[in-house]
N, C-alpha and C. Protein backbone atom coordinates (compact mmCIF):
# COMPACT_ATOMS: atom_id res chain seq x y z
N UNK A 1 0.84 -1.19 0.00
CA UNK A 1 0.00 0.00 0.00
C UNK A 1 0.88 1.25 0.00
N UNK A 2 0.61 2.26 -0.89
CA UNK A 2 1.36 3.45 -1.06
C UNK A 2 1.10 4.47 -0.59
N UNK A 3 0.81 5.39 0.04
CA UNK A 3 -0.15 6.05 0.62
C UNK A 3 0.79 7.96 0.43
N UNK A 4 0.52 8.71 0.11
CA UNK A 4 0.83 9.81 -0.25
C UNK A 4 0.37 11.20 1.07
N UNK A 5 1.25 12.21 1.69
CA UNK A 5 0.41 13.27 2.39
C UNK A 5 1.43 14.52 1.75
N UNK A 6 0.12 15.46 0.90
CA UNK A 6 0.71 16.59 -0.41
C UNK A 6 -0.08 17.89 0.85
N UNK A 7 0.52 18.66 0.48
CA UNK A 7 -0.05 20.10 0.68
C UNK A 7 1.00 20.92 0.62
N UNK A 8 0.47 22.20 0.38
CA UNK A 8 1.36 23.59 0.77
C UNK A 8 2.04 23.82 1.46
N UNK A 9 3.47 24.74 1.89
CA UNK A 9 4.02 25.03 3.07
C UNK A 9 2.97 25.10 4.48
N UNK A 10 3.63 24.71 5.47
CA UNK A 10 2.47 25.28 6.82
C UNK A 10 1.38 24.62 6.53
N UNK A 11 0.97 23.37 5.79
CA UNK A 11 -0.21 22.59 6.28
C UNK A 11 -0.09 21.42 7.13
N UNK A 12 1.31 21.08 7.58
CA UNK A 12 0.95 19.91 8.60
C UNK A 12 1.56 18.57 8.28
N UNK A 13 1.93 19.07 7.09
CA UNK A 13 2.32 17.34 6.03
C UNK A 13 2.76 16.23 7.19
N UNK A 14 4.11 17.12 7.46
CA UNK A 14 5.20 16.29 8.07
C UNK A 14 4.54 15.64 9.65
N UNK A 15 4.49 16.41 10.23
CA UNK A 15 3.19 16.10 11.18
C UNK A 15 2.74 15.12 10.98
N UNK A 16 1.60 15.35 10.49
CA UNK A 16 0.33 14.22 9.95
C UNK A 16 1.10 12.52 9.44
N UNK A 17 2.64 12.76 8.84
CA UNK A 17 3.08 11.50 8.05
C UNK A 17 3.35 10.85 9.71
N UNK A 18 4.42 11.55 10.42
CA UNK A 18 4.98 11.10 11.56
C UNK A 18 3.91 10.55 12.48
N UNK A 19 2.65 10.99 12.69
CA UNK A 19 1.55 10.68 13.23
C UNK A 19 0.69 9.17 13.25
N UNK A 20 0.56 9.18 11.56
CA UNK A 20 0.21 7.95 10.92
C UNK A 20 1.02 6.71 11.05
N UNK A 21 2.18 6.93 10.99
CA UNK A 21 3.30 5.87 11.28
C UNK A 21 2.95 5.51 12.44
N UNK A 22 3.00 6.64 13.41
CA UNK A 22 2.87 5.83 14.33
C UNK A 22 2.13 5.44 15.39
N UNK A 23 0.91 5.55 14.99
CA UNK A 23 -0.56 5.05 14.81
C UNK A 23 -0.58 3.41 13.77
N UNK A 24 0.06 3.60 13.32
CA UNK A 24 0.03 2.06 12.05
C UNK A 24 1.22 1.09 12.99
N UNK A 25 1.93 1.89 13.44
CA UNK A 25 2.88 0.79 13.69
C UNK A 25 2.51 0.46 15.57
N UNK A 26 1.45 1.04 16.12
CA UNK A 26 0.77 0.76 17.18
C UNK A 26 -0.29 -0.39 16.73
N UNK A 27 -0.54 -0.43 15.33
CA UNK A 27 -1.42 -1.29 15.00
C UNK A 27 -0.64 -2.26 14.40
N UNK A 28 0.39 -2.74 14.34
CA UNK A 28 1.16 -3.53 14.24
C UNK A 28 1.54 -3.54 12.97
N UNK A 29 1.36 -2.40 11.91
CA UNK A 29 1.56 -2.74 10.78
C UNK A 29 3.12 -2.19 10.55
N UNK A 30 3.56 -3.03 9.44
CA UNK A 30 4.83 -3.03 8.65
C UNK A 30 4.70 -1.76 7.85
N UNK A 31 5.28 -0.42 8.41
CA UNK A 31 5.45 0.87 7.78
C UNK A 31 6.30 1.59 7.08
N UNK A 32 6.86 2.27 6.27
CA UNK A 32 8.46 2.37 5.92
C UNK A 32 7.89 4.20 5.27
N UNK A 33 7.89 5.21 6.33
CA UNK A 33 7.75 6.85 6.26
C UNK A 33 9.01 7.23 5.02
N UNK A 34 8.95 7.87 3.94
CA UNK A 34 9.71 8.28 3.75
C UNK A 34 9.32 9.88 2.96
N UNK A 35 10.56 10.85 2.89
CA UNK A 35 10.39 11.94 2.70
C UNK A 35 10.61 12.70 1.21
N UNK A 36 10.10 13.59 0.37
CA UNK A 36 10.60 13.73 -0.44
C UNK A 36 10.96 15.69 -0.89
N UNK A 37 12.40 15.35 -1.09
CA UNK A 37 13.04 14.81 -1.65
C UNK A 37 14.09 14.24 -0.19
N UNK A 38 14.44 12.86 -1.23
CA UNK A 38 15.45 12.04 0.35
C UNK A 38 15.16 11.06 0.38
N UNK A 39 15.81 10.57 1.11
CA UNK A 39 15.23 9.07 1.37
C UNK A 39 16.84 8.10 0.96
N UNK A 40 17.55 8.43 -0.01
CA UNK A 40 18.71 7.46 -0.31
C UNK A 40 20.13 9.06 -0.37
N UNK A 41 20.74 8.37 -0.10
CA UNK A 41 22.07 9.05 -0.97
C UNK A 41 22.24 10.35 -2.09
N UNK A 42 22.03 9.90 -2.82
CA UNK A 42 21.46 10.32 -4.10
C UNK A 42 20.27 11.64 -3.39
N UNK A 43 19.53 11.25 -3.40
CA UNK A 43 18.20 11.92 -3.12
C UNK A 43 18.36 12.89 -2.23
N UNK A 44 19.58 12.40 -0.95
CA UNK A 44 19.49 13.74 -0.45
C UNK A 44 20.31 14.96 -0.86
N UNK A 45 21.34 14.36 -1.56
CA UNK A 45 22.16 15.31 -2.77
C UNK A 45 21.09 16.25 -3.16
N UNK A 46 19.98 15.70 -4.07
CA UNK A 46 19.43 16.37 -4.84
C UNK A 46 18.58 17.22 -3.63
N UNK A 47 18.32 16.95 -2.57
CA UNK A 47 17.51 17.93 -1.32
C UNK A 47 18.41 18.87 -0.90
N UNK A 48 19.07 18.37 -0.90
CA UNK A 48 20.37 19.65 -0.57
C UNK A 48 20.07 20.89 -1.34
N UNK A 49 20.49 20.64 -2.59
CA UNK A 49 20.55 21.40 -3.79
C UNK A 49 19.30 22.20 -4.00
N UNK A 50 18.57 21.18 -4.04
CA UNK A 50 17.08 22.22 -4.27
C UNK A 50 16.42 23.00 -3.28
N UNK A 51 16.86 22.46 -1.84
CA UNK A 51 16.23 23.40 -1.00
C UNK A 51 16.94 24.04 -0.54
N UNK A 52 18.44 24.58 -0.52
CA UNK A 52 19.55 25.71 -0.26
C UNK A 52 18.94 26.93 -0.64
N UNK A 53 19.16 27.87 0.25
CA UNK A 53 18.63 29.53 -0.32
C UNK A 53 19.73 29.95 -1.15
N UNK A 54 20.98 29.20 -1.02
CA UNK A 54 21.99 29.94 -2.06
C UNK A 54 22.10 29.22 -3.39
N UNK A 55 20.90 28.22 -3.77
CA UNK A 55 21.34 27.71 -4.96
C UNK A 55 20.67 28.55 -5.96
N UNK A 56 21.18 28.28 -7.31
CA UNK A 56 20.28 29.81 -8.21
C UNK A 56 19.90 28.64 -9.29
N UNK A 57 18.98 27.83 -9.42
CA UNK A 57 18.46 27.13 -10.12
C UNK A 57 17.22 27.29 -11.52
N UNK A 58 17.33 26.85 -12.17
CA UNK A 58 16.46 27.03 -13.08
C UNK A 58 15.18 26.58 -13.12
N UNK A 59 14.11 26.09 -13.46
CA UNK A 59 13.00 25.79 -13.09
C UNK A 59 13.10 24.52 -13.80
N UNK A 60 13.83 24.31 -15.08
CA UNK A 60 14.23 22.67 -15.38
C UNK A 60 15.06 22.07 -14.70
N UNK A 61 16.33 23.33 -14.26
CA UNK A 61 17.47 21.92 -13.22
C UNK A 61 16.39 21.47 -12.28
N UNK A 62 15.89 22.65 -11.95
CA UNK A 62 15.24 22.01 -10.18
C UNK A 62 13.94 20.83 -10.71
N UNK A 63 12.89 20.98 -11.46
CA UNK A 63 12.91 19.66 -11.70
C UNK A 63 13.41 18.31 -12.06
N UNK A 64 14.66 18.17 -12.68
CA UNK A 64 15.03 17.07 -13.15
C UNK A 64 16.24 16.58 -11.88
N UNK A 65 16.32 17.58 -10.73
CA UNK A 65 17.00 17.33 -9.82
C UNK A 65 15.99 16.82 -8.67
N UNK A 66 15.01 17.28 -8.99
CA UNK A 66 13.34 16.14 -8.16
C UNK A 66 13.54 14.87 -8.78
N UNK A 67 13.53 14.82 -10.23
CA UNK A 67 12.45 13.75 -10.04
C UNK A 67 13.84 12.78 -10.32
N UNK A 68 15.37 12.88 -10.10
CA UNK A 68 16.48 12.48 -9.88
C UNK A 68 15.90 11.66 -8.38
N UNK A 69 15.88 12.42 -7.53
CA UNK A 69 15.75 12.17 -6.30
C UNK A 69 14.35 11.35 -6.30
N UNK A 70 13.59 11.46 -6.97
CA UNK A 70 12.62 10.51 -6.55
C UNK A 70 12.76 9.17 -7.72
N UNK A 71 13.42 9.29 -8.62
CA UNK A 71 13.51 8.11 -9.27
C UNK A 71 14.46 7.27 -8.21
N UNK A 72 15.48 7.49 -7.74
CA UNK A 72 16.22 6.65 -7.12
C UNK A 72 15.57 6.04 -5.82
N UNK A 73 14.69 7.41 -5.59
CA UNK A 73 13.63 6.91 -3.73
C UNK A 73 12.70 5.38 -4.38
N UNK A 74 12.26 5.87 -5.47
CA UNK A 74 11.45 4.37 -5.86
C UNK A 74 12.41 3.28 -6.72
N UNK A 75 13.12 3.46 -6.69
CA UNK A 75 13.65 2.27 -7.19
C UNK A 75 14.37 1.52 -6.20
N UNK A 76 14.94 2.17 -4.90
CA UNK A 76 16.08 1.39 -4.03
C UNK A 76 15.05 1.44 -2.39
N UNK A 77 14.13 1.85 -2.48
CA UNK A 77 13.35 2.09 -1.26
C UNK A 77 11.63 1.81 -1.75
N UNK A 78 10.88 2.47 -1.90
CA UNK A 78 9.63 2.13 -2.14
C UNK A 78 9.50 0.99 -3.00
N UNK A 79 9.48 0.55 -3.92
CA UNK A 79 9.36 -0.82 -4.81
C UNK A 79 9.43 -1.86 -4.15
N UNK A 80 10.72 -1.82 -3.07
CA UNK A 80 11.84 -3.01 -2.38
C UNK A 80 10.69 -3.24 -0.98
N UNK A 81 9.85 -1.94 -0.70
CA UNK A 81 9.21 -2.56 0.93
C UNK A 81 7.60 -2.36 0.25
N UNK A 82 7.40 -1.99 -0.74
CA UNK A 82 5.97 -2.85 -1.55
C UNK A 82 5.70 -4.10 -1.75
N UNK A 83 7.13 -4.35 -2.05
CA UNK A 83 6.84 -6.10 -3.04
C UNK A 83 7.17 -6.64 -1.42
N UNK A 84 7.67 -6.39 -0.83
CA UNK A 84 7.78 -6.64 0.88
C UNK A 84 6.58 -6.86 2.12
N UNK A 85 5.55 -6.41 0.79
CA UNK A 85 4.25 -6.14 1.96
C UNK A 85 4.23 -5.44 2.79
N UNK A 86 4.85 -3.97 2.82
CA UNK A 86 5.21 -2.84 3.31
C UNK A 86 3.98 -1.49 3.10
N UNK A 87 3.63 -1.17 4.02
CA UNK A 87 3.25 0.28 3.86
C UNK A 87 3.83 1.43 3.56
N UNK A 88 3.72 1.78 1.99
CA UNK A 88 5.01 3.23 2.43
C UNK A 88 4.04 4.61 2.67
N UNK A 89 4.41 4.94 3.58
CA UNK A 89 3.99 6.68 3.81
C UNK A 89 4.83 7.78 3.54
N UNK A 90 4.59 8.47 2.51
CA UNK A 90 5.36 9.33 1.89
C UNK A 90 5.05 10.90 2.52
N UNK A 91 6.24 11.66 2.52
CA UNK A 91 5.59 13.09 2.60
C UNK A 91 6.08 13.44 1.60
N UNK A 92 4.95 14.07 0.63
CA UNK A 92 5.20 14.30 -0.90
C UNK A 92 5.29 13.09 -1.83
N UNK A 93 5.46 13.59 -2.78
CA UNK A 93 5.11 12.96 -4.17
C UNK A 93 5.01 13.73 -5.24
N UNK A 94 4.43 12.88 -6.40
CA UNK A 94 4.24 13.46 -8.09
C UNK A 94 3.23 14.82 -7.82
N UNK A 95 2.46 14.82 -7.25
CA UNK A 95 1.50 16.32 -7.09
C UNK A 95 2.45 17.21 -6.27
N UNK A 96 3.25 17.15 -5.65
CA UNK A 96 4.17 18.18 -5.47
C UNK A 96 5.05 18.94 -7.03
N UNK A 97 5.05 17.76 -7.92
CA UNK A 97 5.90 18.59 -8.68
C UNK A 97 4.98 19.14 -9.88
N UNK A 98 3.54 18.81 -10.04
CA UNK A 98 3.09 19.88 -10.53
C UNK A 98 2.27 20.99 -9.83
N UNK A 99 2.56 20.72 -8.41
CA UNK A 99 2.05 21.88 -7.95
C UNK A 99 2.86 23.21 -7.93
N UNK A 100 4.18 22.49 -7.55
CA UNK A 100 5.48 23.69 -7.52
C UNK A 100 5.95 23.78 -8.60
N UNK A 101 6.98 22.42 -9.58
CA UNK A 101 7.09 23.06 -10.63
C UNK A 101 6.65 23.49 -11.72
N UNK A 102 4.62 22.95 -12.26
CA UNK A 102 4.42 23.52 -13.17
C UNK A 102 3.40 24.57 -13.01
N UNK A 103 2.61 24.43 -11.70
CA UNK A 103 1.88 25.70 -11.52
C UNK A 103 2.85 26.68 -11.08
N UNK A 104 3.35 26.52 -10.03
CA UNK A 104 4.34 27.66 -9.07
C UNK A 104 5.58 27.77 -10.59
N UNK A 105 6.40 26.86 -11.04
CA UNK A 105 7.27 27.78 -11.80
C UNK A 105 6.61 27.89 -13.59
N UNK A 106 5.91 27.41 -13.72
CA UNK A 106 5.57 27.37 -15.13
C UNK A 106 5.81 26.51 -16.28
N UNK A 107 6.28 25.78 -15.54
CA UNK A 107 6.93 24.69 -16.69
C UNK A 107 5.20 23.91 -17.20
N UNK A 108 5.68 23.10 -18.60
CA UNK A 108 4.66 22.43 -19.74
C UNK A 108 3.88 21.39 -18.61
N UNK A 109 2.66 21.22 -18.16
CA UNK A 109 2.42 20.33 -17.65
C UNK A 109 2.34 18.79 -18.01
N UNK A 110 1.92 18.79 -19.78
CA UNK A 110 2.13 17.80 -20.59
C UNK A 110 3.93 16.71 -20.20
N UNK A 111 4.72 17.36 -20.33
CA UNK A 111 6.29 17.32 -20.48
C UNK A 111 6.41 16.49 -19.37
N UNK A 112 5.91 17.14 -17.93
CA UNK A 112 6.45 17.04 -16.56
C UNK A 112 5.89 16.23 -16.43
N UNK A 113 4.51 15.87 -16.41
CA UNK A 113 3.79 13.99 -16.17
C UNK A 113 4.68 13.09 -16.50
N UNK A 114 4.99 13.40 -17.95
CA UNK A 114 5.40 12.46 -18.56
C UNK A 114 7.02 12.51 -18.08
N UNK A 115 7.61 12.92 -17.52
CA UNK A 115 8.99 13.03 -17.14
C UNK A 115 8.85 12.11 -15.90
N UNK A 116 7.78 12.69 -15.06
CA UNK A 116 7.18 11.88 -13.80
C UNK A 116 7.26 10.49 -13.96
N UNK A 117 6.60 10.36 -15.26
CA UNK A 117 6.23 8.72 -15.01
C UNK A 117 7.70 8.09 -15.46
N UNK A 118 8.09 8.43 -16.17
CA UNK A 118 9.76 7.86 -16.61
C UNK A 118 10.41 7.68 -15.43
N UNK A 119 10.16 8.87 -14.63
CA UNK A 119 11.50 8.52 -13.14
C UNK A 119 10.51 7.78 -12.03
N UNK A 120 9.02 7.06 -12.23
CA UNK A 120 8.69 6.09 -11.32
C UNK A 120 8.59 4.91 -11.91
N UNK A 121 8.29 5.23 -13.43
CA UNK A 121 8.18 4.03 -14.26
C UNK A 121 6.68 3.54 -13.73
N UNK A 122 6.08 4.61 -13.63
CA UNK A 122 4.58 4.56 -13.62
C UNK A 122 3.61 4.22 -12.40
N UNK A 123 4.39 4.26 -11.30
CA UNK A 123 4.11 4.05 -9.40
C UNK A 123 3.15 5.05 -9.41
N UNK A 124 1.96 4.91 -8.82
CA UNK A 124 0.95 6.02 -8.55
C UNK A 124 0.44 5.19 -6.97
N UNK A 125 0.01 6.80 -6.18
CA UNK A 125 -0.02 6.20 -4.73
C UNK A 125 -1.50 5.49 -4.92
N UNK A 126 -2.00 4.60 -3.82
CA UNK A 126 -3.29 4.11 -3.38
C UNK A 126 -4.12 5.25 -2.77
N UNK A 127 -3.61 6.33 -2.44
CA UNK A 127 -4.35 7.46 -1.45
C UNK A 127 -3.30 8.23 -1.67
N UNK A 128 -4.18 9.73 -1.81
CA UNK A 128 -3.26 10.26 -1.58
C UNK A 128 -3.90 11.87 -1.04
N UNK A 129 -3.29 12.12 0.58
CA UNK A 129 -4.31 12.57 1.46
C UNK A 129 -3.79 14.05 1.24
N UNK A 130 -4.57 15.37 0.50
CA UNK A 130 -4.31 16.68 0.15
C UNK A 130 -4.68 17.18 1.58
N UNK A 131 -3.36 17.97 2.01
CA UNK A 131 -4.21 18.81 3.38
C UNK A 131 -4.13 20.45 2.44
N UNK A 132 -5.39 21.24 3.10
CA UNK A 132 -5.06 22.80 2.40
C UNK A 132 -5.46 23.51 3.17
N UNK A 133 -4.22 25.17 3.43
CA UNK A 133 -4.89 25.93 4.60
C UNK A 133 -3.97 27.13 3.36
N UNK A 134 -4.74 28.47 3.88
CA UNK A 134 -4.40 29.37 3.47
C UNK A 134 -3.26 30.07 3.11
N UNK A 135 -2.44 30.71 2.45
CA UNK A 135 -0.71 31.02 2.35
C UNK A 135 -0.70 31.24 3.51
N UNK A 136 -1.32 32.34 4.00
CA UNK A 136 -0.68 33.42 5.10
C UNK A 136 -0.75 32.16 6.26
N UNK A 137 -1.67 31.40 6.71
CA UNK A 137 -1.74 30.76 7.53
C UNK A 137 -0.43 29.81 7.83
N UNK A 138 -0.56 29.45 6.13
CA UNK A 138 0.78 28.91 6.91
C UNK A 138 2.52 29.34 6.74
N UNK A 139 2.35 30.06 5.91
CA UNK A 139 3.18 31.35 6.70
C UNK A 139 3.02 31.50 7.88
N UNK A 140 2.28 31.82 9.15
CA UNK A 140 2.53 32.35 10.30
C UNK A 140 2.65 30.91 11.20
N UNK A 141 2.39 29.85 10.95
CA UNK A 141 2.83 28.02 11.13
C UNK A 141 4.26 28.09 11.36
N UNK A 142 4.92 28.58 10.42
CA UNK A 142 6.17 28.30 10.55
C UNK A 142 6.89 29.42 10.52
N UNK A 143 6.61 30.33 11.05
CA UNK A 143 7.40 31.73 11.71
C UNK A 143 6.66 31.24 13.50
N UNK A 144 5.80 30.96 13.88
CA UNK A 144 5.62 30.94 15.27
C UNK A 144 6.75 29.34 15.56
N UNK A 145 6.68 28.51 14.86
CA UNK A 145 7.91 27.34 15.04
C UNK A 145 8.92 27.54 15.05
N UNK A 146 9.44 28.63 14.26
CA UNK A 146 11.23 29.49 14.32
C UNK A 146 12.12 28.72 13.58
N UNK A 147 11.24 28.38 11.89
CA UNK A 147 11.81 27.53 11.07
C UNK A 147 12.32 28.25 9.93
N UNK A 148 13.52 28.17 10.34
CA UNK A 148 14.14 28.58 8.83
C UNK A 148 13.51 28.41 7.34
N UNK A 149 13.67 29.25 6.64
CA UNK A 149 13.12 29.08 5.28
C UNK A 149 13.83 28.76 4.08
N UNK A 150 13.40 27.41 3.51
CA UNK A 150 14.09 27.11 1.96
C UNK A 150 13.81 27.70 1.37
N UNK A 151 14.32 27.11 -0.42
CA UNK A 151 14.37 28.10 -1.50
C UNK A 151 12.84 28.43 -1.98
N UNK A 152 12.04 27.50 -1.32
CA UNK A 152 10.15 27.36 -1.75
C UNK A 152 10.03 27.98 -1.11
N UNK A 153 10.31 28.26 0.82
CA UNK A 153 9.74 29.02 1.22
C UNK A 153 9.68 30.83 1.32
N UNK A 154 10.46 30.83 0.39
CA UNK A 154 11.07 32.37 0.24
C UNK A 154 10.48 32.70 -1.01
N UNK A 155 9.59 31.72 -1.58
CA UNK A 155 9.14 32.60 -2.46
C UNK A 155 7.96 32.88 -2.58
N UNK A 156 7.54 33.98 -3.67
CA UNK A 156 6.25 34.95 -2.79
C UNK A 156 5.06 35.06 -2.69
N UNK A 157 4.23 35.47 -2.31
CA UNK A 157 2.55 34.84 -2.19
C UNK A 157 2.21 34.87 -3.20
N UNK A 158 2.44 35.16 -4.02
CA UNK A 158 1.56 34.79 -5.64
C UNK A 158 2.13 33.27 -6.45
N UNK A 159 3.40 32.91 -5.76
CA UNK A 159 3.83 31.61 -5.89
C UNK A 159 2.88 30.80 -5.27
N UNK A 160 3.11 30.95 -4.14
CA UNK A 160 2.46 29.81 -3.11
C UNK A 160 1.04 30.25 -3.54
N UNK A 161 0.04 31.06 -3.62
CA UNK A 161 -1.18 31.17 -4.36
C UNK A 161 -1.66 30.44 -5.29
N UNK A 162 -0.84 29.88 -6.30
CA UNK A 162 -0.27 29.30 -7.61
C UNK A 162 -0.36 27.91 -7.11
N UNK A 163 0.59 27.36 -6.25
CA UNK A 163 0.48 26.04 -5.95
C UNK A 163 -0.21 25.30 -4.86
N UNK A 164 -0.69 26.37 -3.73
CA UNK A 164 -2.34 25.92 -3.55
C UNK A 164 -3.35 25.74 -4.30
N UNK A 165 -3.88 26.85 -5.40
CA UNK A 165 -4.52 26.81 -6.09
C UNK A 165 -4.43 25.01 -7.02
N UNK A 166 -3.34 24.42 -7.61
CA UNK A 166 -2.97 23.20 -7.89
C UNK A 166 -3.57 22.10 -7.19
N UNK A 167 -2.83 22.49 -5.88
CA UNK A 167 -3.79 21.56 -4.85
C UNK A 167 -4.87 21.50 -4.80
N UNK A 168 -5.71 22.54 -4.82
CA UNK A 168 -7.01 22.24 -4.22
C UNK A 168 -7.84 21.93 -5.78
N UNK A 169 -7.13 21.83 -6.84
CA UNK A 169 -7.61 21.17 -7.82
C UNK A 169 -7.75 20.16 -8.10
N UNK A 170 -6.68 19.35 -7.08
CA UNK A 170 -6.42 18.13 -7.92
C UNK A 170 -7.35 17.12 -7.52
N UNK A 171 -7.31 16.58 -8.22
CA UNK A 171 -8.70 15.30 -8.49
C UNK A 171 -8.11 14.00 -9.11
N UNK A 172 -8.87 12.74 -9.04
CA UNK A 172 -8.01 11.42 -9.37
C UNK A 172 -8.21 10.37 -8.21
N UNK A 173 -8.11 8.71 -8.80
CA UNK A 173 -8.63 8.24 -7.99
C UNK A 173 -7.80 8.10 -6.80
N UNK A 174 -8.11 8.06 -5.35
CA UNK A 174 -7.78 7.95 -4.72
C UNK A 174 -7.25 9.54 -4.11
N UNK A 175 -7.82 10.34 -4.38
CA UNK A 175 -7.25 11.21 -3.74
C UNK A 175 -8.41 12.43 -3.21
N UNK A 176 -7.99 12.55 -1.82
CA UNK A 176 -9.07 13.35 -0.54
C UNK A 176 -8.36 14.39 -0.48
N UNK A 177 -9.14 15.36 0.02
CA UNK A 177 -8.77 16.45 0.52
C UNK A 177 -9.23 17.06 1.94
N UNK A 178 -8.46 17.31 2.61
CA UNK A 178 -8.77 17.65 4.17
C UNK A 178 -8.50 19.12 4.47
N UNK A 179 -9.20 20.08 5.09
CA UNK A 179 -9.05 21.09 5.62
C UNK A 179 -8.44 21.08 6.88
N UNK A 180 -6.90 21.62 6.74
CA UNK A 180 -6.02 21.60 7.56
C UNK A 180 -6.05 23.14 8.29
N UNK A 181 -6.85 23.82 8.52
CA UNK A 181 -7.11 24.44 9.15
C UNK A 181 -8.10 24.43 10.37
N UNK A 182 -8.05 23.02 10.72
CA UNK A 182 -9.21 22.43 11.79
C UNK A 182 -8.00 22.09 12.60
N UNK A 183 -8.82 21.90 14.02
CA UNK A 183 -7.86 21.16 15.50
C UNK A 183 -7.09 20.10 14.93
N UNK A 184 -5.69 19.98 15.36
CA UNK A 184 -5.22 18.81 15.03
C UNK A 184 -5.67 17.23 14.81
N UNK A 185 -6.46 17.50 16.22
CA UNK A 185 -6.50 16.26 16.72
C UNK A 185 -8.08 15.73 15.12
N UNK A 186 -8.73 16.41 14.90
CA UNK A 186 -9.83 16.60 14.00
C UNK A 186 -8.79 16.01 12.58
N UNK A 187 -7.86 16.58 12.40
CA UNK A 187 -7.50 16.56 10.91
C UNK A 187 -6.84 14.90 10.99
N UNK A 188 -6.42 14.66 12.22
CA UNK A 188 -5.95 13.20 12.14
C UNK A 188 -6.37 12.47 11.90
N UNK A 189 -7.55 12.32 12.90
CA UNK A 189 -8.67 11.30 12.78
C UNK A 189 -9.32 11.20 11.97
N UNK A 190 -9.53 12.54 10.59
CA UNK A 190 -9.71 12.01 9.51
C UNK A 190 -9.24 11.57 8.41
N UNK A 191 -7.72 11.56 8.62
CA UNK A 191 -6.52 11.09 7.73
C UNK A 191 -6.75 9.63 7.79
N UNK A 192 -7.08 9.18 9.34
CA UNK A 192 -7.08 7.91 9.71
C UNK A 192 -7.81 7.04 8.96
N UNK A 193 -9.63 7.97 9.08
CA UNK A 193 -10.36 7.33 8.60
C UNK A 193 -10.26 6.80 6.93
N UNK A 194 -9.91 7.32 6.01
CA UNK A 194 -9.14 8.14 4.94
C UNK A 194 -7.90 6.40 4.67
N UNK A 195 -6.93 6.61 5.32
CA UNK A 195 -6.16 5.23 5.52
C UNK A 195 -7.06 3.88 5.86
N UNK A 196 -7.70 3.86 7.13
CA UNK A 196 -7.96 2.99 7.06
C UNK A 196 -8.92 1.95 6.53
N UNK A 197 -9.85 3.02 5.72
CA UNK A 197 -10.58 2.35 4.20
C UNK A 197 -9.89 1.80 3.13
N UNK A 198 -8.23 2.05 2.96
CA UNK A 198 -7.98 2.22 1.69
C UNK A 198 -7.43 0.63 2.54
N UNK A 199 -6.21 0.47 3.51
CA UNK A 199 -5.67 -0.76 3.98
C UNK A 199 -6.83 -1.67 4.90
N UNK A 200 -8.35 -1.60 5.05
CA UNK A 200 -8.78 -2.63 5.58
C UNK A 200 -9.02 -3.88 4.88
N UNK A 201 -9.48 -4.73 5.13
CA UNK A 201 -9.37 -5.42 6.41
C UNK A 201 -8.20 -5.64 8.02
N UNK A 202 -6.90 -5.60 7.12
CA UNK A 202 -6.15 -5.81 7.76
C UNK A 202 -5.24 -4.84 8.66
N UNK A 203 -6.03 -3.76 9.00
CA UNK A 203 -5.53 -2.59 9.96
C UNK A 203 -6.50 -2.69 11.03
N UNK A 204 -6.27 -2.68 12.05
CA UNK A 204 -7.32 -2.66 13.17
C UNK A 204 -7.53 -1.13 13.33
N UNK A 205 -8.60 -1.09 14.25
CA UNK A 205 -9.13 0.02 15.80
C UNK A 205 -9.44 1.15 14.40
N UNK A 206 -10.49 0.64 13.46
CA UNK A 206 -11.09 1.63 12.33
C UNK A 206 -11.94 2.22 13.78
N UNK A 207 -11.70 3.93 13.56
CA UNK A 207 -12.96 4.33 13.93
C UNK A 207 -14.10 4.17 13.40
């Protein structure tokens, strides 16, 4: 089971992935969290690079330096704990890169699918859980946390406007959308519910 958590800066992603894990692995299930971009060697090279405030990138390096990093995440990590009978929980995925690189930078959306599917060789998640809260909101998420800002997060509300807007478009099977501007404890429990339709029978304590 593949399971995907996409949203905007300041919606919670990372949160919500760390959460689920470990909620699944209270339920005894075989989980394997991984992050994107990262996850191998390789991959975090390419995280380095793309999320440095001093790198001066183009809107093609910085994609083909994604989906670098995520071709290698699915080929030496996700594939290997699928065919394993593994749960993978991802933060991020393929709707990150047309949210950022073809809404937020402009690149061909035609081009970039299809670049997508070359560097998964055609992996699409089982779920894939959209959280969405406002720029500014979460802008002020991660100025009250005292989190430094990458090269995404420095750039400017008509960007991030751009690739919310993406988000809250996207549509396809398997994919929800949650208003991450509710109590935590609210947005979990419906991530949960959300998961544990997609992996039952074999996940216990369904609400």
């Amino acid at each position: 089971m593949f399971i995907v958590v996409e949203g905007p800066e300041g919606s919670g992603k990372t949160t919500l992935v760390q959460w689920l894990a470990g909620r699944m692995q209270h339920e005894g299930r075989a989980v394997v969290p991984v992050r994107e971009p990262g996850g191998t060697p390789l991959a975090e090279a390419a995280r380095t690079l793309v999320l440095s405030s001093g790198s001066d990138l183009t809107p093609a390096s910085e994609l083909f330096l994604m989906l670098a990093a995520r071709a290698d995440l699915v080929e030496r990590v996700i594939r290997p704990a699928l065919a394993a009978g593994k749960i993978i929980l991802a933060d991020r995925y393929g709707l990150s890169t047309l949210a950022y690189q073809v809404a937020g930078r402009g690149l061909p959306a035609r081009e970039v699918a299809a670049a997508h599917r070359v560097a998964t060789a055609g992996l699409e998640p089982d779920l894939t859980i959209v959280l969405d809260v406002p720029v500014m909101v979460g802008r002020s998420r991660q100025q009250q946390a005292g989190k430094s800002q990458d090269r995404f997060e420095q750039e400017s509300d008509q960007f991030h406007e751009r690739v919310r807007a993406a988000y809250r478009e996207a549509a396809g099977p398997g994919v929800v959308h949650l208003d991450a501007t509710q109590a935590l404890m609210t947005v979990q429990e419906a991530a949960w519910r959300h998961v544990a339709a997609v992996t039952a029978p074999s996940i216990r304590g369904v609400p």
